[in-house]
Protein backbone atom coordinates (compact mmCIF):
# COMPACT_ATOMS: atom_id res chain seq x y z
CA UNK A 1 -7.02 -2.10 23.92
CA UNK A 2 -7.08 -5.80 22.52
CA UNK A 3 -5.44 -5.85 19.05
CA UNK A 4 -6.98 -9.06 16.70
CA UNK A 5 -4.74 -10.42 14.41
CA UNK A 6 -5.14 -13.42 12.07
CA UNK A 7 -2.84 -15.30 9.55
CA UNK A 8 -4.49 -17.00 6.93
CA UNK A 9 -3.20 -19.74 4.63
CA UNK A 10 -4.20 -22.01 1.78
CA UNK A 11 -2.66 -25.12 1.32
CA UNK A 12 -3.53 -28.96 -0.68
CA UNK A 13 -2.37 -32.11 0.44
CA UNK A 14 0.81 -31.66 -1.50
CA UNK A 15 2.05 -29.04 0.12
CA UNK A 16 2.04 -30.46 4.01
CA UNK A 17 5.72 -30.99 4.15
CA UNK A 18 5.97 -27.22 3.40
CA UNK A 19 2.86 -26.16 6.05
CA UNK A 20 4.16 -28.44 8.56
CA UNK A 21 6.77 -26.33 8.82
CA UNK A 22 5.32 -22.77 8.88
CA UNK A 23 2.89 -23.80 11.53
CA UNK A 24 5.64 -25.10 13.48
CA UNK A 25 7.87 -21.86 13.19
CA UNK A 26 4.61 -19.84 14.49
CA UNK A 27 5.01 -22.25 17.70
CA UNK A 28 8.52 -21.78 17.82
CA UNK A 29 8.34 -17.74 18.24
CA UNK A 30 5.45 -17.76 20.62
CA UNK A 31 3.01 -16.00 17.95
CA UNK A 32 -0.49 -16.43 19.56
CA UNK A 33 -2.78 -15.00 17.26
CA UNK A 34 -5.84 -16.80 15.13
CA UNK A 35 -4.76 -18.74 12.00
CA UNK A 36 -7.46 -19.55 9.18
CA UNK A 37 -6.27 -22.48 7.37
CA UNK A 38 -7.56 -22.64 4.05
CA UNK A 39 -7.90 -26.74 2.86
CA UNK A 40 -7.93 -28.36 -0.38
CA UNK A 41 -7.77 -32.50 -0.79
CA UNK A 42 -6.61 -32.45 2.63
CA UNK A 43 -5.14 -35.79 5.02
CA UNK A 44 -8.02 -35.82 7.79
CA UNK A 45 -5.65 -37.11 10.94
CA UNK A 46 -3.34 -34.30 9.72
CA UNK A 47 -5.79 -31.98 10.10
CA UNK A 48 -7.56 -33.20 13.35
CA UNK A 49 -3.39 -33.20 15.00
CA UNK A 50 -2.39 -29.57 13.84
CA UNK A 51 -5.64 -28.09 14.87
CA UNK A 52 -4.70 -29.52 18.59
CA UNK A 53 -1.17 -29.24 19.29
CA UNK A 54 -0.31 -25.91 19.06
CA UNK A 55 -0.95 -22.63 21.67
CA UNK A 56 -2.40 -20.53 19.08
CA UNK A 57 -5.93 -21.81 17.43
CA UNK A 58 -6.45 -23.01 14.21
CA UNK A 59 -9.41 -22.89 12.34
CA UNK A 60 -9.80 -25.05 9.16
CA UNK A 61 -11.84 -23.54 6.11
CA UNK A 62 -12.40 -26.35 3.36
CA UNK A 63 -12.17 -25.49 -0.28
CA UNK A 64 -15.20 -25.69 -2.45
CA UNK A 65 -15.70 -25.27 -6.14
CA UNK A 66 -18.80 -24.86 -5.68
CA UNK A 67 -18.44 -21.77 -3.71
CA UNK A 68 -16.66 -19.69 -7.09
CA UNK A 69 -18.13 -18.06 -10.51
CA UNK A 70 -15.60 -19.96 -12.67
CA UNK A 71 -15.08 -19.40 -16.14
CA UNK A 72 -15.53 -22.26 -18.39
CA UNK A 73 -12.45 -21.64 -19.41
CA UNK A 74 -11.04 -22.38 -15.39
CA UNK A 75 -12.55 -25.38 -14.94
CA UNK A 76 -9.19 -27.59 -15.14
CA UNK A 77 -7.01 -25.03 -14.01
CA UNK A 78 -6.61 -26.82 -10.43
CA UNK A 79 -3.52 -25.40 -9.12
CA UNK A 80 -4.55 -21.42 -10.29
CA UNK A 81 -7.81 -22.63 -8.30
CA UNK A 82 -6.80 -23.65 -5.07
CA UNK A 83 -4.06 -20.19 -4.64
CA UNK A 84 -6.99 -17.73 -6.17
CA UNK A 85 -9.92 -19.19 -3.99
CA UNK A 86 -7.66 -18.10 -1.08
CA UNK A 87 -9.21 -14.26 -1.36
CA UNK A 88 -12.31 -15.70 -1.38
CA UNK A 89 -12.56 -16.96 1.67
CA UNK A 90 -10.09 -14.02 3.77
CA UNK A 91 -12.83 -11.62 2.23
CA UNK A 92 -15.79 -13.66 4.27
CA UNK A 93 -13.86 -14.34 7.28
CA UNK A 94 -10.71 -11.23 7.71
CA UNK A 95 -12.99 -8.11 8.43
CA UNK A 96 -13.42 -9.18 12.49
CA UNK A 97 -9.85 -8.17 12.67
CA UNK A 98 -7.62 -5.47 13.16
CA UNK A 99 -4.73 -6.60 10.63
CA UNK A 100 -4.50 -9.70 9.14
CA UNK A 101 -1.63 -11.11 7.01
CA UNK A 102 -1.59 -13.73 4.42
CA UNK A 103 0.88 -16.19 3.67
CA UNK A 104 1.88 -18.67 1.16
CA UNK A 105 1.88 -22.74 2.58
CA UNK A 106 5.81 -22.72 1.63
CA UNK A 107 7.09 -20.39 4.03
CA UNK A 108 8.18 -20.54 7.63
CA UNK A 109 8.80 -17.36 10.19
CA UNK A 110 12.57 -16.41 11.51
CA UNK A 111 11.48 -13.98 13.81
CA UNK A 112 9.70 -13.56 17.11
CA UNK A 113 8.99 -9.89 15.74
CA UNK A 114 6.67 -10.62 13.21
CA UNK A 115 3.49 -8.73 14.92
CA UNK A 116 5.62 -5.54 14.65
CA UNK A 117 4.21 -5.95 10.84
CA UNK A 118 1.32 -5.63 12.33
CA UNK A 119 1.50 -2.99 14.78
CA UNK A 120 2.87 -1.10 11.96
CA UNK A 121 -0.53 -1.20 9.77
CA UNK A 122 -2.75 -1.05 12.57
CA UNK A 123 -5.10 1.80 12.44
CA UNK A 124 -4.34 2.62 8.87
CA UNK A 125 -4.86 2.46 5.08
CA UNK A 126 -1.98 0.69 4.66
CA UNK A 127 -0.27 -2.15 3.74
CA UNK A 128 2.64 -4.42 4.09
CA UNK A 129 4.07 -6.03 1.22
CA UNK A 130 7.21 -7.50 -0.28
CA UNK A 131 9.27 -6.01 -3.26
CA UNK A 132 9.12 -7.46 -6.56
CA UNK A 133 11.99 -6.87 -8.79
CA UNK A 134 10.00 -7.47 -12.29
CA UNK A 135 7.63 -4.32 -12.85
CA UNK A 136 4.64 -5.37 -14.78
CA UNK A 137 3.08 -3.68 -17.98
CA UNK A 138 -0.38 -3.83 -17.79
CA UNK A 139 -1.75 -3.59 -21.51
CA UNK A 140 -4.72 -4.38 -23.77
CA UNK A 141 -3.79 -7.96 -23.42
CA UNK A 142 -5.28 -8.18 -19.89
CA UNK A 143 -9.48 -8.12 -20.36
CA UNK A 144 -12.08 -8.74 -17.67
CA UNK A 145 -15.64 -10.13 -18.35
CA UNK A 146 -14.08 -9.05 -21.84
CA UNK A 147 -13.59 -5.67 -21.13
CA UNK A 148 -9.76 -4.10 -21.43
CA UNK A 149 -9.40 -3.48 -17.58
CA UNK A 150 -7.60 -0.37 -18.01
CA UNK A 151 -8.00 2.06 -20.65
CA UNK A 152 -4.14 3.44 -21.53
CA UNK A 153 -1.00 1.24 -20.19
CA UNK A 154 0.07 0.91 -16.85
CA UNK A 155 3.55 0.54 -15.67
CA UNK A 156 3.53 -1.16 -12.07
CA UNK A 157 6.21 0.14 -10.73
CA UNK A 158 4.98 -0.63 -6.84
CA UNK A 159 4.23 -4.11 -8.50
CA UNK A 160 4.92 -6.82 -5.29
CA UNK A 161 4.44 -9.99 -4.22
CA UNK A 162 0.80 -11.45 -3.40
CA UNK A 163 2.60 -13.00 -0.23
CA UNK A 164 2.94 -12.06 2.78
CA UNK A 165 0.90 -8.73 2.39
CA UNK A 166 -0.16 -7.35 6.11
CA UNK A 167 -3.48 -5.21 6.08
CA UNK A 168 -6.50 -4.71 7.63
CA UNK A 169 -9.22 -5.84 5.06
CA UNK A 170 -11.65 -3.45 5.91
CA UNK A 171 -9.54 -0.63 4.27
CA UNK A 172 -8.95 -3.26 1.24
CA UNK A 173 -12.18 -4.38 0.52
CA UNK A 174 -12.86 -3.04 -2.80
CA UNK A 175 -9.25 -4.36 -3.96
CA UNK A 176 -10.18 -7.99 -2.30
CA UNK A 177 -13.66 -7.70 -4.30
CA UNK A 178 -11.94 -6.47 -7.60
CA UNK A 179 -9.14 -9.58 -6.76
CA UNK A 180 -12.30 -12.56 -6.39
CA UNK A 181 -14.54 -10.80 -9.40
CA UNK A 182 -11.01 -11.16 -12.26
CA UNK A 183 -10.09 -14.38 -10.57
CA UNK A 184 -12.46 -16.57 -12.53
CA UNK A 185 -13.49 -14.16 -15.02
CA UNK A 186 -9.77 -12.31 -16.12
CA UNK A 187 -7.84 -13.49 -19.06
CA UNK A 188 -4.74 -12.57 -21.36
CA UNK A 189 -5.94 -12.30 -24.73
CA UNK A 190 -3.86 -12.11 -28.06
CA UNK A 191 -4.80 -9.43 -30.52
CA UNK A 192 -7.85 -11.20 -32.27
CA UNK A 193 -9.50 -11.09 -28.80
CA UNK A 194 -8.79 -15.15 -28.33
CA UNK A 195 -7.95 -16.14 -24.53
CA UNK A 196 -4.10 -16.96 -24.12
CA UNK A 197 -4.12 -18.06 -20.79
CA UNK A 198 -5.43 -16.70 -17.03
CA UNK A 199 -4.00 -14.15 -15.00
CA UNK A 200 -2.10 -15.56 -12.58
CA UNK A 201 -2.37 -14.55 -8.69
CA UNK A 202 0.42 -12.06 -8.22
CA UNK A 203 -0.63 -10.44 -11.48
CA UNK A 204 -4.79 -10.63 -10.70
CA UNK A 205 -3.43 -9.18 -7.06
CA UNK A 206 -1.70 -6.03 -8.57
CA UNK A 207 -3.86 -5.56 -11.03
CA UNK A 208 -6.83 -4.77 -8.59
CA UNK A 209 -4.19 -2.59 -5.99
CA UNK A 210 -3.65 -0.04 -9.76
CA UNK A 211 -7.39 -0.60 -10.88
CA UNK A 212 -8.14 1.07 -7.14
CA UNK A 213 -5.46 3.31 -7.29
CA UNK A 214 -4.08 2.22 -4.07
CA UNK A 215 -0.38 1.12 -5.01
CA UNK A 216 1.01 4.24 -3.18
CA UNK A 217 -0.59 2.64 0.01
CA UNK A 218 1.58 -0.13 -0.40
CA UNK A 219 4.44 -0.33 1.78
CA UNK A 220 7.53 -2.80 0.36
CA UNK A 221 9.61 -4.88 2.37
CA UNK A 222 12.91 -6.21 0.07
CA UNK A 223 12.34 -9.40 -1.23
CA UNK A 224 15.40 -11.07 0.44
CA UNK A 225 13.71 -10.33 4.13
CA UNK A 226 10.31 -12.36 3.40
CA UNK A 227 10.11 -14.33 0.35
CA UNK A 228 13.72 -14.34 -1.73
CA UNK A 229 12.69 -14.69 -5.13
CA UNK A 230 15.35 -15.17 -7.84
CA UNK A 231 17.39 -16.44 -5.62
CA UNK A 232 18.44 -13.56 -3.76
CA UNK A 233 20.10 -15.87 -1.45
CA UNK A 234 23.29 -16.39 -3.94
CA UNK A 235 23.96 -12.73 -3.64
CA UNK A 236 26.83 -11.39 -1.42
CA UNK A 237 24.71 -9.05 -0.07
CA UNK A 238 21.63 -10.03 0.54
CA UNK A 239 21.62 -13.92 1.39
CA UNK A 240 20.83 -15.21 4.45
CA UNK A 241 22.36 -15.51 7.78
CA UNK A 242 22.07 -15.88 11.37
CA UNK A 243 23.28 -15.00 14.28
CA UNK A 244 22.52 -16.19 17.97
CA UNK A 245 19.41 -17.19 16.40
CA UNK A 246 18.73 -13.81 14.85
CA UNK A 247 17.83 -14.64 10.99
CA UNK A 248 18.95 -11.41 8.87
CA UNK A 249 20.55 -10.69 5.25
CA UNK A 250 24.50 -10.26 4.91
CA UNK A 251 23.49 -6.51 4.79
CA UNK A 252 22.20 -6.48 7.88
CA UNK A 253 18.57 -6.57 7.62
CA UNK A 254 16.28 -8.43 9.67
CA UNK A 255 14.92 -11.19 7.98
CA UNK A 256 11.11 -12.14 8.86
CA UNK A 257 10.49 -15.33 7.08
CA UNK A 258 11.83 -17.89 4.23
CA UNK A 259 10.00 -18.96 1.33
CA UNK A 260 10.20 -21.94 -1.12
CA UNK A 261 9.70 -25.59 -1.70
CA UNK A 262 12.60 -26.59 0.80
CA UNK A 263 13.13 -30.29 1.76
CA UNK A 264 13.36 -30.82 -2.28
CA UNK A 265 16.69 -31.51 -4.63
CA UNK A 266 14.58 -29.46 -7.00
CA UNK A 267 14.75 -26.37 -4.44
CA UNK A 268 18.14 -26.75 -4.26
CA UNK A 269 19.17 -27.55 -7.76
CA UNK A 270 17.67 -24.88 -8.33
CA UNK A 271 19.54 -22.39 -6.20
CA UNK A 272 22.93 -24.33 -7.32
CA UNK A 273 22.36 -23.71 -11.17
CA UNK A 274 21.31 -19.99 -10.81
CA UNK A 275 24.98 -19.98 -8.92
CA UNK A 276 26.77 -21.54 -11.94
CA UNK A 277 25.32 -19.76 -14.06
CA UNK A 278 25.30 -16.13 -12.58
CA UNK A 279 29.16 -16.61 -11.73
CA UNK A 280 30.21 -17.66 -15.34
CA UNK A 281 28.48 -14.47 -16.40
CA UNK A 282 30.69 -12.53 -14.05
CA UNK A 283 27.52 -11.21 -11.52
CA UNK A 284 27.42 -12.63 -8.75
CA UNK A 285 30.22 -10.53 -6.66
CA UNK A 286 31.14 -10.18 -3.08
CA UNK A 287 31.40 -7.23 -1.00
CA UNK A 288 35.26 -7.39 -1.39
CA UNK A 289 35.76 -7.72 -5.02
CA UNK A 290 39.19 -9.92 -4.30
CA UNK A 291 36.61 -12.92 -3.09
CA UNK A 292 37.44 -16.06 -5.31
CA UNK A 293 34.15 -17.72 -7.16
CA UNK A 294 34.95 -20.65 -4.92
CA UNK A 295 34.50 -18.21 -1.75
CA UNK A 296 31.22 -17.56 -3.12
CA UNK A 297 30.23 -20.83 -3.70
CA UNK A 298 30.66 -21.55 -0.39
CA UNK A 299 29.04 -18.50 1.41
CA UNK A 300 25.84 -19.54 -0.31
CA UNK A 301 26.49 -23.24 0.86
CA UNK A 302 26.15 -21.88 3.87
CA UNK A 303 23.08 -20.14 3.50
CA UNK A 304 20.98 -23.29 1.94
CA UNK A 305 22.31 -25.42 4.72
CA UNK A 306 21.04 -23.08 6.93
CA UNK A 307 17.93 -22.73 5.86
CA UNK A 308 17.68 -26.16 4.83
CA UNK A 309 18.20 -27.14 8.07
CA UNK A 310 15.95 -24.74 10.11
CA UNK A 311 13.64 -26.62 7.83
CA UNK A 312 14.16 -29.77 9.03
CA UNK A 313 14.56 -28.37 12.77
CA UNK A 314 11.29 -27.61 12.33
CA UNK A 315 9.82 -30.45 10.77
CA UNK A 316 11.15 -32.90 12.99
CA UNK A 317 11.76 -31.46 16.21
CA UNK A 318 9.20 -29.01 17.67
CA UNK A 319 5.53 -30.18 18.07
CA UNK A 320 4.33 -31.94 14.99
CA UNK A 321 6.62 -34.59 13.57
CA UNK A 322 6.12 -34.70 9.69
CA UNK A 323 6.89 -38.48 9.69
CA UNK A 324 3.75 -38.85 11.28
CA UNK A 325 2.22 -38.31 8.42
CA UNK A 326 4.52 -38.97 5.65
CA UNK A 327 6.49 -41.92 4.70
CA UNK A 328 10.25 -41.34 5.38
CA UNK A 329 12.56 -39.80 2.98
CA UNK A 330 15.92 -40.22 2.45
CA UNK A 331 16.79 -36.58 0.94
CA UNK A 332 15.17 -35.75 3.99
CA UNK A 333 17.21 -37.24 6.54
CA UNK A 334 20.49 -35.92 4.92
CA UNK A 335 19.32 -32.29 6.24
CA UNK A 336 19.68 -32.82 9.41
């Protein structure tokens, strides 16, 4: 039997540097399967080339504000905007597939296995997520339409990553419809009832997976093998390596895709201060407790450059050539 699986991604014009190179890295691995690409303020030749050059299809899906209930309170709120509208827009378009998977614009696949993901949550309730080491209270702060959205407090400990999360949507529905209702309409209030401030997308996410009572249907990936938040890659054991072109963490574990603004001194500043500052405090350590701070240093060199320069690989030398599109960049160049 045919299996139908989609990706789906939401991106602005900002962020093609980052795109350019996930839809290059789905090339590279031979992943043939239907990606939805969600557009905001958008180059038009850009568009017009990616939806052409590559073996899988691509179908563009532009972003409207006038498609979204938004608070008045939302109405500037651009960035929060263009990442929530994303569930939107999966909910009209996911359910004529088996499993789809959503992922952010500033990530790029390592793997040719990725569909396993897939083949893994076919046929079932579940789905695939990636760990998140913070575990979210949810409190009386968090209202809805001005309604507390859950009556007594809610530790989240299955609380994960809104990206990539593998699933077949027509198990999730009700979550997805919880998700597009709090987008616009969900706040963080102090304790006079005044809005603070919105609730952001991995928080709006989890929220509706506990308001369903599906978080033990969640299935969590660690974060070092798909997204490597706080900078996971500095750590002995879990950074990033490869091997005959087989991406995987230090650990051993097999490492499906890489995720942040890479191609950026900010990215890597970044990465370099967490280092400084996690060795003065005496945490980062290696798997042989006799390896110098310098040693360190340098096995996490090694995993930027790496990744950095997969980046550029990717970029620059498969299908679609980001200077094409983009003026050239000096901070660029030195990654190759």
């Amino acid at each position: 039997m045919n299996k139908k699986y989609a990706f789906f991604v939401c991106c602005n014009g900002q962020y093609i540097p980052y795109l350019n190179a996930l839809l290059n890295s789905i090339d590279k691995w031979g992943i043939n399967i239907d990606l939805f690409l969600m557009y905001y303020d958008f180059d038009k030749k850009y568009l017009e080339t990616i939806t052409s050059s590559f073996d899988y299809p691509i179908y563009p899906l532009k972003i409207k504000r006038e498609d979204f209930d938004i608070h008045k309170y939302n109405e500037r709120n651009n960035n929060l905007f263009i990442k929530q509208s994303r569930f939107k827009y999966i909910r009209e378009n996911g359910l004529d597939y088996d499993v789809i998977c959503m992922l952010d614009a500033d990530m790029f696949i390592t793997t040719p296995n990725y569909l396993n993901l897939f083949d893994l949550v076919n046929g079932t309730n579940k789905l695939i997520g990636c760990n998140e080491r913070f575990k979210w209270v949810f409190d009386r702060k968090y209202v809805a339409r001005g309604e507390r959205i859950f009556p007594n407090n809610v530790k989240a400990h299955k609380f994960h990553c809104s990206v990539p999360i593998i699933f077949d949507l027509k198990e999730w529905t009700n979550v997805f419809d919880t998700y597009n209702d709090m987008a616009y309409n969900a706040f963080e209030v102090s304790t006079d009832g005044k809005i603070k401030k919105s609730i952001g997308d991995i928080y709006c996410w989890n929220i509706s997976v506990y308001k369903h009572k599906r978080q033990n249907d969640v299935v969590l990936f660690p974060m070092e093998t798909m997204t490597q938040v706080h900078q996971t890659n500095l750590i002995a054991w879990t950074r990033v390596t490869k091997n005959q072109n087989y991406w995987m963490t230090f650990a051993g574990d097999e490492v499906w895709s890489i995720h942040g603004r890479i191609g950026t001194p900010g990215w890597r500043g970044m990465h370099t201060r967490k280092m400084d500052q996690l060795i003065g405090e005496g945490q980062i350590t290696s798997a042989d407790k006799w390896v110098s701070p310098d040693r360190i240093r340098k096995q996490a060199e090694s995993t930027l450059r790496l990744i950095e320069k997969e980046w550029y690989d990717l970029n620059f030398n498969h299908k679609v050539n980001l200077y094409d599109f983009k003026p050239e960049n000096k901070y660029w160049d030195k990654l190759k």
